[in-house]
Every structure is written in C-alpha cells, then in structure tokens.
Protein backbone atom coordinates (compact mmCIF):
# COMPACT_ATOMS: atom_id res chain seq x y z
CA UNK A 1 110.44 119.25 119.00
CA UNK A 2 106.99 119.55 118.97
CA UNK A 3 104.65 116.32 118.99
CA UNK A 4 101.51 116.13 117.21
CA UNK A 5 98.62 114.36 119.51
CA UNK A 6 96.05 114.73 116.71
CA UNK A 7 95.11 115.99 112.92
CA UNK A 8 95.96 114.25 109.59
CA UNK A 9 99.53 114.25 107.92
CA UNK A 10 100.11 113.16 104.29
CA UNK A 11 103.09 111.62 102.29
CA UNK A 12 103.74 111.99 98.56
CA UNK A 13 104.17 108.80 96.72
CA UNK A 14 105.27 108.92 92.74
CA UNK A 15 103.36 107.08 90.74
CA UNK A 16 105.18 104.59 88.83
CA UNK A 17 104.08 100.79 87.28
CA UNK A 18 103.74 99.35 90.20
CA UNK A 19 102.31 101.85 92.20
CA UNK A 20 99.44 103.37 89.76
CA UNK A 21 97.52 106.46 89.99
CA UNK A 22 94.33 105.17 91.53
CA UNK A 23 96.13 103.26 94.01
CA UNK A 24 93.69 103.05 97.24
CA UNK A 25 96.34 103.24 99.69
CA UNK A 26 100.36 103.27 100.37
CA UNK A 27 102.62 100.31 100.31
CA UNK A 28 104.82 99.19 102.59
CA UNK A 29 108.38 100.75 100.85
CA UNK A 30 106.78 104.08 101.20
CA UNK A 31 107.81 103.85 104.64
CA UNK A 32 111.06 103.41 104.41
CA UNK A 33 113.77 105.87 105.22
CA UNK A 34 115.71 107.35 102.29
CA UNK A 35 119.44 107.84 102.55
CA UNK A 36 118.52 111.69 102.78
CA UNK A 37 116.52 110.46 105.84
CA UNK A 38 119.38 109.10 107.38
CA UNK A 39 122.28 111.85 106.49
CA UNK A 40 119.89 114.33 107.97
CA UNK A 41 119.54 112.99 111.28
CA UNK A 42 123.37 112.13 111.43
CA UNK A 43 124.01 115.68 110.52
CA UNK A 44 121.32 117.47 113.00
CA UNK A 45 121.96 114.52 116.07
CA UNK A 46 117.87 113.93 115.65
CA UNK A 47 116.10 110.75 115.20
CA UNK A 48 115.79 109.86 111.60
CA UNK A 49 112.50 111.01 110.62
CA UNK A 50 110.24 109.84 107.52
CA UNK A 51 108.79 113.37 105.64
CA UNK A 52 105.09 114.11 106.54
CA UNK A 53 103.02 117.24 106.13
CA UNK A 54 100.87 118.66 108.39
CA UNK A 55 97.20 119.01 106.54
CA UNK A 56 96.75 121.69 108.95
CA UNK A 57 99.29 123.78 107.66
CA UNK A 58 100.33 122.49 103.78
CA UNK A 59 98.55 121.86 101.05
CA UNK A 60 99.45 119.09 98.50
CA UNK A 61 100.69 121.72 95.82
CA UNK A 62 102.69 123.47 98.48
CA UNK A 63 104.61 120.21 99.32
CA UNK A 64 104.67 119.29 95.68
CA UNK A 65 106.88 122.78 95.59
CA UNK A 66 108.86 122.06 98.45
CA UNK A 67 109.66 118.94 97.30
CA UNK A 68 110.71 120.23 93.45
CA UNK A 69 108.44 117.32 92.55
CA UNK A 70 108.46 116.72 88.54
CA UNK A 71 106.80 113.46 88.58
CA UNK A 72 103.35 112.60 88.82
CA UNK A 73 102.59 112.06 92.49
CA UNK A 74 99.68 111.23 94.55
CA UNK A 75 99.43 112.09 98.10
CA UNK A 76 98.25 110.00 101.00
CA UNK A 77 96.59 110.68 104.82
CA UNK A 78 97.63 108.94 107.85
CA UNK A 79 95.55 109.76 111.07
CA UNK A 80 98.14 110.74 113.92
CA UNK A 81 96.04 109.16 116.43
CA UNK A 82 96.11 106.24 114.47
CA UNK A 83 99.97 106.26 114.06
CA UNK A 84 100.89 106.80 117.52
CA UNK A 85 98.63 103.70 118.22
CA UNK A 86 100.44 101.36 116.37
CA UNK A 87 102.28 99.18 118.25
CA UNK A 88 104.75 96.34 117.40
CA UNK A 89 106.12 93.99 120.28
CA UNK A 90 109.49 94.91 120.69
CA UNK A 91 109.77 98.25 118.55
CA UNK A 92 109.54 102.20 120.24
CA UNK A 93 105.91 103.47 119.51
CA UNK A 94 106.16 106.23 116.76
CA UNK A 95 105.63 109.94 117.54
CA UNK A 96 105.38 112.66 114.96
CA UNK A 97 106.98 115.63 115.38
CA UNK A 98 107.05 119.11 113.78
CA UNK A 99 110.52 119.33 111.57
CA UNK A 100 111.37 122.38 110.38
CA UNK A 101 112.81 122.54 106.83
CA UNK A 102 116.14 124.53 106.25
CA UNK A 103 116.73 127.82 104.49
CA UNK A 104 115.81 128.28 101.34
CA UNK A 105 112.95 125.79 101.45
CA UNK A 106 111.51 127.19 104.90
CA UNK A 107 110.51 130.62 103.52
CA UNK A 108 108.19 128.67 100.89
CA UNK A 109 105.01 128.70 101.40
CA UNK A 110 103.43 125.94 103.22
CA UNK A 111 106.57 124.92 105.10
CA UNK A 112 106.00 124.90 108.97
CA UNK A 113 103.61 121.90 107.91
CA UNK A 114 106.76 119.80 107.30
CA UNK A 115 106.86 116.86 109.74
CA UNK A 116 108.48 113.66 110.67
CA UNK A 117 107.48 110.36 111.46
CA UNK A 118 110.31 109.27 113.92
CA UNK A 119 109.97 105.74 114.94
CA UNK A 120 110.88 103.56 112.18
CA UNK A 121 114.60 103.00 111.96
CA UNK A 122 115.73 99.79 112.11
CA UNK A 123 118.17 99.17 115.21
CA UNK A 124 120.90 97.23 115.37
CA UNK A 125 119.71 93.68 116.43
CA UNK A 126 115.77 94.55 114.86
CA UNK A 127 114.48 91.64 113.59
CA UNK A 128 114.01 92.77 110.01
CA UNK A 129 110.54 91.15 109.91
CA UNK A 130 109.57 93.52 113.13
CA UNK A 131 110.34 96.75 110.65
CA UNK A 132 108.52 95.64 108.06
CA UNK A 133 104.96 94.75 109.96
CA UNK A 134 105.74 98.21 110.85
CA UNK A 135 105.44 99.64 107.33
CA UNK A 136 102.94 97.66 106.55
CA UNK A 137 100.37 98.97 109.22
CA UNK A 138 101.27 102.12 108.61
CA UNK A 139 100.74 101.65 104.52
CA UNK A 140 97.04 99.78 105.80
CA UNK A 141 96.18 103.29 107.49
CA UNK A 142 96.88 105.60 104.66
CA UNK A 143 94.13 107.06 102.46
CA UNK A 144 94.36 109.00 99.14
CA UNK A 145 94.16 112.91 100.23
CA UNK A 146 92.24 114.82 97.88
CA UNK A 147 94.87 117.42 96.32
C-alpha cells in the first residue's frame, strides 16, 4: 500500500442533532471504526482502516456518490502531516494509506482518492482511555472542507 507523506484528506460526517451543520470541526466518534471497517480488514488480511479521501484526487460530490450518501453531510480536512504526527504514549503512530475501493464502486469517478487511516484500532489490552485521546486529537485537527 501506498503511504501518503503529505496533502489533505477529508471524512464525511452526517449531520444530525448533535452534530449540526455549521459544526467547526469533527468529534471524537467520527473516528471510530464501523463494523464495515472491521469486516473489511478481516476479509482482505489488512489493517482496519477508517475511510478518507484524498483532496488530491476526489471531490466532496464524488465521495458523496461513492458513498450512496442520502443524508445531509458535511465534509471535513485533516492535514496528513498533521496525522502522522500525532502521537499517543503507548499506541502505533497512524499512517494513511491509499485503499482502493472494489468493483463496482472503483470505476466511479473520483475513486483512486479513497484512503485509509490505519492506526486506530483498539488492541487487545489498549487502555480504552489511550483510543479515545486518539480520536479526540484527530477530531481537534479537522476543518470544514469547502464542498
């Protein structure tokens, strides 16, 4: 997999009543990894990886597609410099990588931007309080994207 050193990845958040439209930045349970999360990396042997998209490479309303989003959603920066920097005593830095999408979303357009976040899955033994100072730097980096 290929690592990203630099550039600006976003995440699509719903909006919802406690997580308005104007929101400045993401919250901590954005960061957490879904059960899809999970049964994907079981199934391909990777890391479990939290959905990013390259900036680079998607826009918002292409990830909106891939995503079959319905709701209303906002979408949200994160620096990669500035996730690879965060660091948490006894917790593997984070890396994002380049995660290709499978058949039939990777022929839509705007899909070699997907990415993953790999880095945040709780291990056995984790001090749950460790995880969630994790999430919550990452949320205090994030910046509204400008669809």
């Amino acid at each position: 997999m290929e690592e990203l050193q630099d550039g600006v990845v976003f995440r699509l958040a719903t909006v919802k009543h406690d997580f308005p439209p104007d929101s400045s930045r993401l919250r901590f349970w954005h960061f957490e990894l879904s059960q899809n999360d999970r049964s994907h990396a079981e199934k391909t042997g990777n890391p479990p990886r939290l959905s990013v998209f390259d900036s680079e490479r998607t826009t918002v309303a292409q990830a909106l597609a891939i995503r079959g989003v319905e709701q209303e959603s906002v979408a949200f920066g994160l620096r990669v410099p500035e996730i690879r920097a965060v660091r948490v005593a006894g917790l593997d830095p984070l890396r994002v990588v380049r995660d290709p999408l499978e058949s039939p979303l990777a022929e839509m357009p705007g899909a070699d931007g997907h990415c993953g976040i790999e880095g945040l899955a709780r291990r056995p033994g984790d001090p749950k309080v460790l995880s969630r100072e994790l999430r919550v730097r990452l949320a205090d980096l994030s910046f509204p994207l400008e669809s």
